[in-house]
N, C-alpha and C. Protein backbone atom coordinates (compact mmCIF):
# COMPACT_ATOMS: atom_id res chain seq x y z
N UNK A 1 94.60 89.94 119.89
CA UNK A 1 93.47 90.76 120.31
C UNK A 1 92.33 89.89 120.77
N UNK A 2 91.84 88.84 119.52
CA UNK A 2 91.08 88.28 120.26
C UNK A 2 90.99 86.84 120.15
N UNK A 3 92.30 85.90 120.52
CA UNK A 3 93.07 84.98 120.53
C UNK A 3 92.15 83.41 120.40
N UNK A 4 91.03 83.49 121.24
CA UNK A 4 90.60 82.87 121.39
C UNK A 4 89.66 82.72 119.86
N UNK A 5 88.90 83.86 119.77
CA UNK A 5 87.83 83.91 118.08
C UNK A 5 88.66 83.60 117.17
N UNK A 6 90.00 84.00 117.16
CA UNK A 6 90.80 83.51 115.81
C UNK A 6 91.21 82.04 116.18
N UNK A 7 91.13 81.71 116.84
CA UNK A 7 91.30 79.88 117.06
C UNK A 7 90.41 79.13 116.75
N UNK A 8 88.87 80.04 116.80
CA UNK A 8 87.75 79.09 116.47
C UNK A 8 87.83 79.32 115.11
N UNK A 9 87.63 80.38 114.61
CA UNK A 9 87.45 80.40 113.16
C UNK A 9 88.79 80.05 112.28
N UNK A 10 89.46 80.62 112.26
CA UNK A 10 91.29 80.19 111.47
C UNK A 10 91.37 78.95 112.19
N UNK A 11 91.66 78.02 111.25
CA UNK A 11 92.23 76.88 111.69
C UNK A 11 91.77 75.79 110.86
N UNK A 12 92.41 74.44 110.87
CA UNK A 12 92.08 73.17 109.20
C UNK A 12 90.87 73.01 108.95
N UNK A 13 89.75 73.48 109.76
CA UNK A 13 88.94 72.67 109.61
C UNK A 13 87.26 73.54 109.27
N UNK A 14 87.90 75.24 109.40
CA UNK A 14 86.77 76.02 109.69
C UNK A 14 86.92 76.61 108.19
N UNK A 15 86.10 77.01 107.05
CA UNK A 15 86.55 77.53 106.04
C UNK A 15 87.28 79.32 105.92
N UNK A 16 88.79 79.56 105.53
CA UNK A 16 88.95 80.56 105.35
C UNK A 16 88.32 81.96 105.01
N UNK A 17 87.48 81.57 103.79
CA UNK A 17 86.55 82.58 103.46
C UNK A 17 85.46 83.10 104.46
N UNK A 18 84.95 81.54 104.79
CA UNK A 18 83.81 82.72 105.79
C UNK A 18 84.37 83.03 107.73
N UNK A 19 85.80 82.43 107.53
CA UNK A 19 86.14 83.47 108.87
C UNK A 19 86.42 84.78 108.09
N UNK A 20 87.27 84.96 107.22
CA UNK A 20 87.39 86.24 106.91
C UNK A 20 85.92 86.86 106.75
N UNK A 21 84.65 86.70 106.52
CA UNK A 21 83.75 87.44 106.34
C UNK A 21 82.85 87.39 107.49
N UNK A 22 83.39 87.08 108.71
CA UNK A 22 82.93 86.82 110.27
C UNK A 22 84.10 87.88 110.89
N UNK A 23 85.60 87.86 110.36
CA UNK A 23 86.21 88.86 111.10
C UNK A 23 86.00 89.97 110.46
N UNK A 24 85.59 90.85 109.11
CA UNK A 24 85.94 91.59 108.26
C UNK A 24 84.54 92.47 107.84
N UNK A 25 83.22 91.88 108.27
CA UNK A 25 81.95 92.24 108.14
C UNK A 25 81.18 93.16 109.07
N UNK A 26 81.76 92.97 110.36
CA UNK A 26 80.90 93.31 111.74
C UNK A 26 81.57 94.84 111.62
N UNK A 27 80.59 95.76 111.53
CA UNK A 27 81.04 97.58 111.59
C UNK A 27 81.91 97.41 112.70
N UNK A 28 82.91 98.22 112.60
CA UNK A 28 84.19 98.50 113.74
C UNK A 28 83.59 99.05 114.89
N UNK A 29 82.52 99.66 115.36
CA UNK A 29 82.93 100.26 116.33
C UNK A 29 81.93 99.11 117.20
N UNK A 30 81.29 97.86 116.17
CA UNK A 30 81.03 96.59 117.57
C UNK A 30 82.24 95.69 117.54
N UNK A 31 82.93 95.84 116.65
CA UNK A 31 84.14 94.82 116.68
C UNK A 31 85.08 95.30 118.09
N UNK A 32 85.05 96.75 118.26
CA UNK A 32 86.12 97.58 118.61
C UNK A 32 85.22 96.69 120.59
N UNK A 33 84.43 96.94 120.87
CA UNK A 33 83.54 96.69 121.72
C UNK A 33 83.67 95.29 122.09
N UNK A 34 83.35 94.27 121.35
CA UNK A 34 84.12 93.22 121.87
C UNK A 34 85.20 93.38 122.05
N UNK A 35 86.09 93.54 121.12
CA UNK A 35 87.77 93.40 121.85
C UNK A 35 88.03 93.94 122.48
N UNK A 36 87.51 95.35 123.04
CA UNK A 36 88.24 95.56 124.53
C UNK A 36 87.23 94.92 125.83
N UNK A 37 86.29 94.45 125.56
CA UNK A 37 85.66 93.57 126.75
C UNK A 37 86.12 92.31 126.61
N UNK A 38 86.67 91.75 125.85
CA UNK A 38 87.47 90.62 125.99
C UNK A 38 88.79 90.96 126.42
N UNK A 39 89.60 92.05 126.12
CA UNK A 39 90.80 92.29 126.46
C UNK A 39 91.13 92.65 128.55
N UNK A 40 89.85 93.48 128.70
CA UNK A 40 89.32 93.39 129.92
C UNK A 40 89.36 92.50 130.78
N UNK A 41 88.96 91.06 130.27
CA UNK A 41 88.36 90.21 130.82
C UNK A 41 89.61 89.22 131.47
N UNK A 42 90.56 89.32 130.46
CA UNK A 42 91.88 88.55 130.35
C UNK A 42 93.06 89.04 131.02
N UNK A 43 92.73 90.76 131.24
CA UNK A 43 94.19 91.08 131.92
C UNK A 43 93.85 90.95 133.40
N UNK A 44 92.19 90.99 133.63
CA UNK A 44 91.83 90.71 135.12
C UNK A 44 92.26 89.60 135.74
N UNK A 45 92.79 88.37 134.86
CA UNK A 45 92.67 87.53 135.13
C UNK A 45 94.48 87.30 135.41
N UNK A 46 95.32 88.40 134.95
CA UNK A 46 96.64 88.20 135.05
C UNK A 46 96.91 89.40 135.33
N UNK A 47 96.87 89.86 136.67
CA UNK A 47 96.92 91.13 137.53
C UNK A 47 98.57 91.31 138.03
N UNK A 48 99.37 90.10 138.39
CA UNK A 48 100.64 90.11 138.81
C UNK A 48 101.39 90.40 137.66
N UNK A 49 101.24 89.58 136.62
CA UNK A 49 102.03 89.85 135.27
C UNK A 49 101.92 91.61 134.76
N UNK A 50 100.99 92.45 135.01
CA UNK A 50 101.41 93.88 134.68
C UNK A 50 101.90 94.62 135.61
N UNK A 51 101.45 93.79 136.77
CA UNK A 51 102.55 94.66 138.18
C UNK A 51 103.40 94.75 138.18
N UNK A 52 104.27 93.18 138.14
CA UNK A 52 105.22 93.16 137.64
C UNK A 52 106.47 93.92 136.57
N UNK A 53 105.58 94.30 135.62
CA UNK A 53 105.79 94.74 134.54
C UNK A 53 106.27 96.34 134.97
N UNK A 54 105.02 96.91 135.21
CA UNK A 54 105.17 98.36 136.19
C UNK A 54 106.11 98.64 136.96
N UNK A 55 106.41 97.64 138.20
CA UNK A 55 107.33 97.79 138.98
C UNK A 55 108.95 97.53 138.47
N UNK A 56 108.89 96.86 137.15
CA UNK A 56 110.22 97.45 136.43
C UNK A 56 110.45 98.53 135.55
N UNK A 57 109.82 99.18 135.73
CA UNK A 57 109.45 100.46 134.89
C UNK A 57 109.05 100.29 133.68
N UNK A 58 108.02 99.47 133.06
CA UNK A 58 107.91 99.48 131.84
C UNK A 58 106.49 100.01 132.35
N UNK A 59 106.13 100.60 131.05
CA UNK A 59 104.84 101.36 131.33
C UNK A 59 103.67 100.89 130.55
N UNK A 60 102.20 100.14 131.41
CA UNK A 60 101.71 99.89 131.02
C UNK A 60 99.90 100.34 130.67
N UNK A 61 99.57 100.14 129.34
CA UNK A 61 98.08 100.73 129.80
C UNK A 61 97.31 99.77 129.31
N UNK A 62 96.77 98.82 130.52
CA UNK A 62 95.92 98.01 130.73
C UNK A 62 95.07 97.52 129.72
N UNK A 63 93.96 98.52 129.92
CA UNK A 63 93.00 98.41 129.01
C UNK A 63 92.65 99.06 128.23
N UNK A 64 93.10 98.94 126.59
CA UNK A 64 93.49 99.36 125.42
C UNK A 64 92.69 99.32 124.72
N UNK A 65 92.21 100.22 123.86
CA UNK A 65 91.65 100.12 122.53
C UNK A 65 92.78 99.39 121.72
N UNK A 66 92.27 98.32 121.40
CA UNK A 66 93.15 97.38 120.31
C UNK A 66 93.01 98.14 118.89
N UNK A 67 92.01 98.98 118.82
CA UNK A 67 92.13 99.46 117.71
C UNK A 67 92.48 101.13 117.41
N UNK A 68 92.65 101.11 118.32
CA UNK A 68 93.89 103.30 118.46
C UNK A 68 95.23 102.70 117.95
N UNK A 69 95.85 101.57 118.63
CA UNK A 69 96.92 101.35 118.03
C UNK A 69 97.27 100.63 116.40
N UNK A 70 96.41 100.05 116.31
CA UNK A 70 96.14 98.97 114.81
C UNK A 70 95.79 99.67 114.08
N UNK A 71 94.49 100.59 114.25
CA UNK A 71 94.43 101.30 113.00
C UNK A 71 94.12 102.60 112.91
N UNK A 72 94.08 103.77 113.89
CA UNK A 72 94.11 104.86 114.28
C UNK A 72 96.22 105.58 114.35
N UNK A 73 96.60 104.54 116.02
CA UNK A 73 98.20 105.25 115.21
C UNK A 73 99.04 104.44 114.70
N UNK A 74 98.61 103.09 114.18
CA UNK A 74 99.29 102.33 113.12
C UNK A 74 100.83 102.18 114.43
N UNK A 75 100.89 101.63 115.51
CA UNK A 75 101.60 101.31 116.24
C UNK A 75 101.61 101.48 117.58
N UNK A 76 102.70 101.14 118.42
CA UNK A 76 102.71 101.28 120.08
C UNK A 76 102.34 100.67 120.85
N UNK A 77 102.16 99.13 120.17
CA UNK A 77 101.63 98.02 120.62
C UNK A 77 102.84 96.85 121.26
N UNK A 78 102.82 96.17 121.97
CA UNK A 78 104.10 95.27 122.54
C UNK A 78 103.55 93.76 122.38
N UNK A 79 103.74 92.84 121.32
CA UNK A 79 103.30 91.33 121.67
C UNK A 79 104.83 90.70 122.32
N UNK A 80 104.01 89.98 123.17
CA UNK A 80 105.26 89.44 124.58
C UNK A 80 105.34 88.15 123.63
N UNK A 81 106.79 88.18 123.36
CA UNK A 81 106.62 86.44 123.44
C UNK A 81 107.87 85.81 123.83
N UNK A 82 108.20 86.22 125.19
CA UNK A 82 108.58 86.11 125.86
C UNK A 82 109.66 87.62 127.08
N UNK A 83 109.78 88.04 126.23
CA UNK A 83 110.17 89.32 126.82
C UNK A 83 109.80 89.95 128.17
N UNK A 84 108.41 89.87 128.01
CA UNK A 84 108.02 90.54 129.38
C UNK A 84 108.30 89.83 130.77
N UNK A 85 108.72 88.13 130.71
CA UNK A 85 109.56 87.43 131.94
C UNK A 85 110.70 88.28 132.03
N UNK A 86 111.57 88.10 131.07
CA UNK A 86 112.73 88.99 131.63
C UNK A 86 113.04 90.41 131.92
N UNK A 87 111.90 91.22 130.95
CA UNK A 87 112.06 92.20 131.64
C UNK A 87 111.18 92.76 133.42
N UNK A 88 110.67 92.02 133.68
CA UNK A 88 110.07 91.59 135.19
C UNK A 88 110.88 91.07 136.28
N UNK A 89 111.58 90.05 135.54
CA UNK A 89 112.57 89.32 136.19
C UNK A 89 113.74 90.39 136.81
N UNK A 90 114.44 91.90 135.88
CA UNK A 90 115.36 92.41 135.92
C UNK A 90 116.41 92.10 135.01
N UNK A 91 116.17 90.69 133.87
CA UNK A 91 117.28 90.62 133.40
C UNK A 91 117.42 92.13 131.77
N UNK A 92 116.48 92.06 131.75
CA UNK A 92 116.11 93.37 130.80
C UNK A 92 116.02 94.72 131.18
N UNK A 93 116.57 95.44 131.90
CA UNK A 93 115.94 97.18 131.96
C UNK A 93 115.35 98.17 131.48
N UNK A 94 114.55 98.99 132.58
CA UNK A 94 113.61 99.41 131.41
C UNK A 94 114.26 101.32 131.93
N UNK A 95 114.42 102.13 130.92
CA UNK A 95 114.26 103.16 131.45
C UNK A 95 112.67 104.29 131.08
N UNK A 96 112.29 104.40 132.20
CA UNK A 96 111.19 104.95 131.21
C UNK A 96 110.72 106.55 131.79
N UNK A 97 109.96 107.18 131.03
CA UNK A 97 109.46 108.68 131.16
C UNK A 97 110.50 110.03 130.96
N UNK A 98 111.69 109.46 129.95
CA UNK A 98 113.00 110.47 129.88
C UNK A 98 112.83 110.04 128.52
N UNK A 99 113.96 111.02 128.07
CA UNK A 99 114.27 110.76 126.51
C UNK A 99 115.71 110.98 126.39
N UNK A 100 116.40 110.66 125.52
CA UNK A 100 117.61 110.98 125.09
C UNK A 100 118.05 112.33 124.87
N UNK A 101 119.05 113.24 125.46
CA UNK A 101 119.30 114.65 124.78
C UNK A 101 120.92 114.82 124.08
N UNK A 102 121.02 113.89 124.54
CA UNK A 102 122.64 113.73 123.89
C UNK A 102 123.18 112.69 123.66
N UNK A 103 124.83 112.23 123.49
CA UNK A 103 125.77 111.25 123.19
C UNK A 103 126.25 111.54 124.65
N UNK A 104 126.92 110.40 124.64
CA UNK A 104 128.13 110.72 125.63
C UNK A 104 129.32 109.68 125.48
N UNK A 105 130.58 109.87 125.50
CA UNK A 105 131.68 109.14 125.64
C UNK A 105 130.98 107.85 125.30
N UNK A 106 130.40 107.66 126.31
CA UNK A 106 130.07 105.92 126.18
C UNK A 106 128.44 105.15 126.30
N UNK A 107 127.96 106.31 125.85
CA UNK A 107 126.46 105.87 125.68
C UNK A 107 125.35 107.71 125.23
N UNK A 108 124.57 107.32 126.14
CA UNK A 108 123.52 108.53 126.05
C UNK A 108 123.46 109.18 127.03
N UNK A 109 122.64 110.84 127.17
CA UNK A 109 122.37 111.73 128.68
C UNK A 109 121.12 111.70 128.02
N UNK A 110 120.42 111.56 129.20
CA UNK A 110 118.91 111.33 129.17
C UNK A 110 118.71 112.63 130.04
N UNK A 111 117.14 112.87 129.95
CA UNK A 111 116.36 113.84 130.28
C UNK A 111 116.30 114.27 131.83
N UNK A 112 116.32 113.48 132.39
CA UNK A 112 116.67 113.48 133.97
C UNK A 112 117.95 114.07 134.99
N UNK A 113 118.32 113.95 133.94
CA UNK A 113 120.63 113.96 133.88
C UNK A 113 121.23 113.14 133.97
N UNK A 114 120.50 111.76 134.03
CA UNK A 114 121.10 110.67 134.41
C UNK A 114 121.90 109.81 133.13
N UNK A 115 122.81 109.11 132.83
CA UNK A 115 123.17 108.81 131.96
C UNK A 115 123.69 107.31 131.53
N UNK A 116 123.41 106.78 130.50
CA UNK A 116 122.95 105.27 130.04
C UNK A 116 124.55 104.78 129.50
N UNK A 117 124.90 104.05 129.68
CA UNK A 117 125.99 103.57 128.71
C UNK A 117 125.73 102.55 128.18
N UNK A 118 126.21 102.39 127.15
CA UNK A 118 125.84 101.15 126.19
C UNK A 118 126.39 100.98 124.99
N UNK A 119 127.03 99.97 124.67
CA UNK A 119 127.34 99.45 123.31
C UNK A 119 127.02 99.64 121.75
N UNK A 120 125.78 99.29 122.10
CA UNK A 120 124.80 99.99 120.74
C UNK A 120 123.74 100.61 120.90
N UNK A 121 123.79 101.95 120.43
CA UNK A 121 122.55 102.51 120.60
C UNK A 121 121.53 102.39 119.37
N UNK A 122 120.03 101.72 119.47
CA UNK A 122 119.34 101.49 118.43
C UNK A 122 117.79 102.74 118.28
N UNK A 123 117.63 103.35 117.76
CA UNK A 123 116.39 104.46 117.91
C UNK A 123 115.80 103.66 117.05
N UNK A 124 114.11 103.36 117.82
CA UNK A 124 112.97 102.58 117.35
C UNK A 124 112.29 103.90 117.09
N UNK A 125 112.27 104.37 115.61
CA UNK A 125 111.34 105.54 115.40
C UNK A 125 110.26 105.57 114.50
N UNK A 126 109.81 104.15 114.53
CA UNK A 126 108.96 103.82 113.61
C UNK A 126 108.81 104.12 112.10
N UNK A 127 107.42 104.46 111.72
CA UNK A 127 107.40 104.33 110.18
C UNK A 127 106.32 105.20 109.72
N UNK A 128 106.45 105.46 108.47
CA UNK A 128 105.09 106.53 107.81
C UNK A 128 103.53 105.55 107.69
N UNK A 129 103.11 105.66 108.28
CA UNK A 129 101.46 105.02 108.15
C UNK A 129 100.79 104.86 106.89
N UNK A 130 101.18 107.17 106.71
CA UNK A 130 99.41 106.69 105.78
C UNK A 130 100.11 107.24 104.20
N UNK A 131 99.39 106.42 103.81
CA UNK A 131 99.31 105.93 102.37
C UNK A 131 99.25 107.04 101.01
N UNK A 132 98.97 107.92 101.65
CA UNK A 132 98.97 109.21 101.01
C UNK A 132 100.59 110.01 100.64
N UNK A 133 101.29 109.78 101.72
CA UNK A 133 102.88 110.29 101.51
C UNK A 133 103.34 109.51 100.65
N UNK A 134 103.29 107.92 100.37
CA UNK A 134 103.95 107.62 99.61
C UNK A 134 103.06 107.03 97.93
N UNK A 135 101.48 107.69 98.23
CA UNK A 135 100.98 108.11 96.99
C UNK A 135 101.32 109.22 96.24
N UNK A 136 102.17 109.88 96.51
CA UNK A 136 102.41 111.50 96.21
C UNK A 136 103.84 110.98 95.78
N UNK A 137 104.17 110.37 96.33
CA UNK A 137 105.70 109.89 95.78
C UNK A 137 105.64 109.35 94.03
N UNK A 138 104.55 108.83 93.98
CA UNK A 138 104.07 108.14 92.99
C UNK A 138 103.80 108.90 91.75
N UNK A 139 102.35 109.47 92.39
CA UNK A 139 101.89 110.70 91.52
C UNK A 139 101.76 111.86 91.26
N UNK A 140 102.55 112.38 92.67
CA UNK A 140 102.88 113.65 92.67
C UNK A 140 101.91 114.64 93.74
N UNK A 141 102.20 115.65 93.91
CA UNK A 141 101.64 116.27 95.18
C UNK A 141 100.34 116.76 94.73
N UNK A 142 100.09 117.25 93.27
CA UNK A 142 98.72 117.74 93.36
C UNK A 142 97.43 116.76 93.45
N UNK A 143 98.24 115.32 92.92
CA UNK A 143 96.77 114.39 92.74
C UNK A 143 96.37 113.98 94.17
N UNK A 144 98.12 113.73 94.97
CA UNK A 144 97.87 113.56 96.54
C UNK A 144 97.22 114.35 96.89
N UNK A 145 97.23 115.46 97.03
CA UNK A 145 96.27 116.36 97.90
C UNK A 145 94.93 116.12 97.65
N UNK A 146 94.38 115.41 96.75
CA UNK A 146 92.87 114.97 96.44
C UNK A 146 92.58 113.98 97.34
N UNK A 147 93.39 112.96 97.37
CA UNK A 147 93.01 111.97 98.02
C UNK A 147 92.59 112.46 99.33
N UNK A 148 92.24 110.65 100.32
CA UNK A 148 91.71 110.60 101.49
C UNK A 148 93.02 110.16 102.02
N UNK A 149 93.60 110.37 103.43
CA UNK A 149 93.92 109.94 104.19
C UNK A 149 94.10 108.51 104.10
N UNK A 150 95.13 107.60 104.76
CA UNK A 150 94.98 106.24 104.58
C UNK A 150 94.89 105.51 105.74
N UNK A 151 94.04 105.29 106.56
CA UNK A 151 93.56 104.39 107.79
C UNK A 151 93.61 105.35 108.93
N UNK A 152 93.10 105.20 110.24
CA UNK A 152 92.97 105.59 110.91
C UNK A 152 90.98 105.61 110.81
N UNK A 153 90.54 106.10 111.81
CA UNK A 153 88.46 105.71 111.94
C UNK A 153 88.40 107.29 111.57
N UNK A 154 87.11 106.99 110.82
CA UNK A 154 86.80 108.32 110.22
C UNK A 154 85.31 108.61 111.15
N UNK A 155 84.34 109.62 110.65
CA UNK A 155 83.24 110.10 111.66
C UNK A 155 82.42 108.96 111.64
N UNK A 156 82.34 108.52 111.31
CA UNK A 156 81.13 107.35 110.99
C UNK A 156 81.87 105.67 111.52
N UNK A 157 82.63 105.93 112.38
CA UNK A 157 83.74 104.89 112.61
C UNK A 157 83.79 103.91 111.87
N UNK A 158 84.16 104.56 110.22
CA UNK A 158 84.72 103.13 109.32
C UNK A 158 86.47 103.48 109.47
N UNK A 159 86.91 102.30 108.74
CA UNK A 159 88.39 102.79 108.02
C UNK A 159 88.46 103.84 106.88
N UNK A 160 89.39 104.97 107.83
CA UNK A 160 89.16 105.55 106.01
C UNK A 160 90.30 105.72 105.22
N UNK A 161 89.89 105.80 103.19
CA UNK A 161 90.09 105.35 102.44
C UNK A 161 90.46 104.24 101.74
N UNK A 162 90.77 103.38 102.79
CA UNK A 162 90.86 101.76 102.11
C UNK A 162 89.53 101.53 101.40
N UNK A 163 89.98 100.46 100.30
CA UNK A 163 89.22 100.11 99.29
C UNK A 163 87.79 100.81 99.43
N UNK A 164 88.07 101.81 98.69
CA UNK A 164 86.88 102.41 98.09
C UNK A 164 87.40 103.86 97.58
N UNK A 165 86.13 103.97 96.37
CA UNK A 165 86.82 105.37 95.36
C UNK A 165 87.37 106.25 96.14
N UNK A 166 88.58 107.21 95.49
CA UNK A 166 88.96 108.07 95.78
C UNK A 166 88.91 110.02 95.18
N UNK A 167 88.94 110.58 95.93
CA UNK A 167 88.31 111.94 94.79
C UNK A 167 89.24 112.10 94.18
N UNK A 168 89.86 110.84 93.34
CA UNK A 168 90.85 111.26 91.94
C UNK A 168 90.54 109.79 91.23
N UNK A 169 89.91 109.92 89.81
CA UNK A 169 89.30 108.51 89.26
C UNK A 169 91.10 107.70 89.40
N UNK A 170 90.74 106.77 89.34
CA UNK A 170 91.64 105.13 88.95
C UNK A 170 92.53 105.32 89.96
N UNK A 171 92.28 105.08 90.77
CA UNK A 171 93.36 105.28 92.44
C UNK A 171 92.50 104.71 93.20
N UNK A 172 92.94 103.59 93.81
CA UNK A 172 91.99 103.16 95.21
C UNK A 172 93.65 102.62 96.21
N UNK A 173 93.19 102.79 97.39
CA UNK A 173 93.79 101.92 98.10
C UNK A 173 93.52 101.01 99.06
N UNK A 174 94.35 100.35 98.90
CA UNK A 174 94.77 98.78 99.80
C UNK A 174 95.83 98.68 100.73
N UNK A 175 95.66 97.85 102.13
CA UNK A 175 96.72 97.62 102.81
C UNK A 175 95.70 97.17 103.94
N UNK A 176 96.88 96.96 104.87
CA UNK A 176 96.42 95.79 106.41
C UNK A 176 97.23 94.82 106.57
N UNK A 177 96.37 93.89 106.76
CA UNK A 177 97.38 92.56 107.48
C UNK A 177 96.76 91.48 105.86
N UNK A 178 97.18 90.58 105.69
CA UNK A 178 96.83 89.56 104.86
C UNK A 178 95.33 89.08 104.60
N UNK A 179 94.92 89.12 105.84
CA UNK A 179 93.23 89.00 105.78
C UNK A 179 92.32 89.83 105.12
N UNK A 180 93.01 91.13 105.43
CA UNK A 180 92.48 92.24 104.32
C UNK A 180 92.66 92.27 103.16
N UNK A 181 93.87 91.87 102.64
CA UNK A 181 94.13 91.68 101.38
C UNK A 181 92.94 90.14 100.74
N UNK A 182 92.82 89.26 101.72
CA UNK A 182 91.50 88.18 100.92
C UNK A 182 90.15 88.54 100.78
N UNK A 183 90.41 89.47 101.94
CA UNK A 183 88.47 90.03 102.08
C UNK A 183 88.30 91.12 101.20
N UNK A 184 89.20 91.97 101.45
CA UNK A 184 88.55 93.40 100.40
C UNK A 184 89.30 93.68 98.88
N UNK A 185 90.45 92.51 98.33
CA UNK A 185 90.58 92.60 97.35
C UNK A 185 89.12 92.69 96.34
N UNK A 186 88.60 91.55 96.66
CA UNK A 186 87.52 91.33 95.46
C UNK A 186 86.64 92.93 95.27
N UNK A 187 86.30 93.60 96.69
CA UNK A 187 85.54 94.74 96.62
C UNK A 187 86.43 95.99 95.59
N UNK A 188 87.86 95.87 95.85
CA UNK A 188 88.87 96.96 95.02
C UNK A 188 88.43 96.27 93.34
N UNK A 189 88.38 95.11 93.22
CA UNK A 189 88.43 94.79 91.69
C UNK A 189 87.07 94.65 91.12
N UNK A 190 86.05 94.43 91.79
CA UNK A 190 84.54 94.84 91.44
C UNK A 190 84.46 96.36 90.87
N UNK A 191 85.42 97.39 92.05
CA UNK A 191 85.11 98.76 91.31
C UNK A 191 86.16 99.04 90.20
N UNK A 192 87.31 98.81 90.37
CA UNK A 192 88.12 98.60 89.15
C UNK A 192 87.02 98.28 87.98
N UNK A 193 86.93 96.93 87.92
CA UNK A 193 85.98 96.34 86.81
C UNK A 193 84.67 97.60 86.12
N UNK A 194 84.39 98.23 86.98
CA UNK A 194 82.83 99.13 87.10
C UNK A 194 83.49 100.04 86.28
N UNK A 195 84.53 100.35 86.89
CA UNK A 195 85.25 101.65 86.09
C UNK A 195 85.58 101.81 84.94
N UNK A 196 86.51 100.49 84.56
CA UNK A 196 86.59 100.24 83.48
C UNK A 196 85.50 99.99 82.22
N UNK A 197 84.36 99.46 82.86
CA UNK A 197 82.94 99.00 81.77
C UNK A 197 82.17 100.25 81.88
N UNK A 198 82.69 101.29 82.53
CA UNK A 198 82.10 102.94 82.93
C UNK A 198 80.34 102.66 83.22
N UNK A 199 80.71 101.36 84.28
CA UNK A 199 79.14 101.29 84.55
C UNK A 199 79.66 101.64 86.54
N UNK A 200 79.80 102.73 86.89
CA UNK A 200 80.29 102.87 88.04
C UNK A 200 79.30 102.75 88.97
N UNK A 201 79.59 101.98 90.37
CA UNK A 201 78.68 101.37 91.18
C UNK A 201 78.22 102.58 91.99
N UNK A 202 76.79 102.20 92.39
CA UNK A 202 76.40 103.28 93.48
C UNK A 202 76.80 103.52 94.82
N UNK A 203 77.29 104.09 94.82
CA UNK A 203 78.43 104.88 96.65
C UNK A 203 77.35 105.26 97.58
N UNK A 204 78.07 104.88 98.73
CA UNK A 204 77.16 105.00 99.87
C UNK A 204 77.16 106.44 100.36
N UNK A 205 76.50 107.21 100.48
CA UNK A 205 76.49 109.33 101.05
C UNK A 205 75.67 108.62 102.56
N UNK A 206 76.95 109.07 103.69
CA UNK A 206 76.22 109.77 104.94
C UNK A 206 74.94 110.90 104.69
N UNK A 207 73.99 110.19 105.39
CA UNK A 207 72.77 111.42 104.92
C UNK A 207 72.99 112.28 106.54
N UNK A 208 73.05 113.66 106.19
CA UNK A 208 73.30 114.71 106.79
C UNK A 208 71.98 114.65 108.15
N UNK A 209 72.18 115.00 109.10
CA UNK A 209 71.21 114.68 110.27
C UNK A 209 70.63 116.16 110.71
């Protein structure tokens, strides 16, 4: 996303902690703001490489909220690392804007009528996101239904329910990429701690406008 800031800060010589509190501090919706004006800036600069891309039918959308896919639908993102030569090249095919409606003898019938043959067929159907389905697994459906939702931007464009109380005492949640786990552990075990010494910390209330 933003290849270049994580090179300055991550790396032997810059301290871990305070990149994580340089990537992990700035409210999302200026974080969200740089990265797509940097993301902007970079695909202008490699205009053939998505033509390319297009003109083999893979379908592309330019200029992305890096963060609809990361943490709104928790997917639908493509990192090339190397793929997108060959599928440009032709050695990869792309079929795109159909779906599968059947089997056939020797592959699939797609939506068009047209029909795929192939060896192995693999369905990429992703995965459950939020954190709540498989809190209910846990504790069951009535305490789930208390909870918040688990990621995706809420009205106030934070993350919501990661680390911070939930409307059911001793339940918080956690998740992300690794960085999250260094930066906002300590904030999950500060309120843990609060909870436990039943000296519970003061919560932030949107004041009503």
């Amino acid at each position: 996303m933003m290849l270049i800031f994580w090179l300055a800060t991550y790396n032997t010589k810059f301290p871990t902690e305070t990149a994580d509190r340089i990537q992990f501090s700035l409210p999302i919706a200026v974080t969200r703001q740089i990265a797509m004006k940097n993301i902007r800036s970079k695909v202008d600069k490699e205009l053939e490489r998505f033509d390319a891309l297009e003109r083999a039918g893979f379908l592309v959308k330019r200029y992305t909220d890096p963060f609809d896919f990361l943490v709104v639908r928790l997917g639908g993102h493509y990192l090339d690392v190397g793929c997108s030569a060959k599928i440009s090249a032709g050695l990869i095919k792309m079929k795109s804007k159909v779906i599968p409606i059947a089997y056939t003898p020797t592959g699939l019938e797609l939506s068009d009528g047209s029909q795929l043959d192939a060896d192995v067929i693999v369905f990429c159907t992703g995965f459950e996101g939020n954190m709540r389905t498989t809190a209910a697994s846990i504790v069951g459906d009535d305490i789930a239904d208390r909870l918040e939702d688990f990621f995706g931007v809420d009205e106030e464009g934070e993350i919501r329910g990661a680390w911070k109380p939930m409307n059911c005492p001793g339940i918080w949640y956690t998740g992300g990429a690794i960085g999250h786990a260094r930066y906002f552990s300590r904030f999950v075990a500060l309120q843990i701690k609060a909870d436990v010494a039943n000296t519970p910390l003061q919560q932030y209330h949107k004041t009503p406008v």
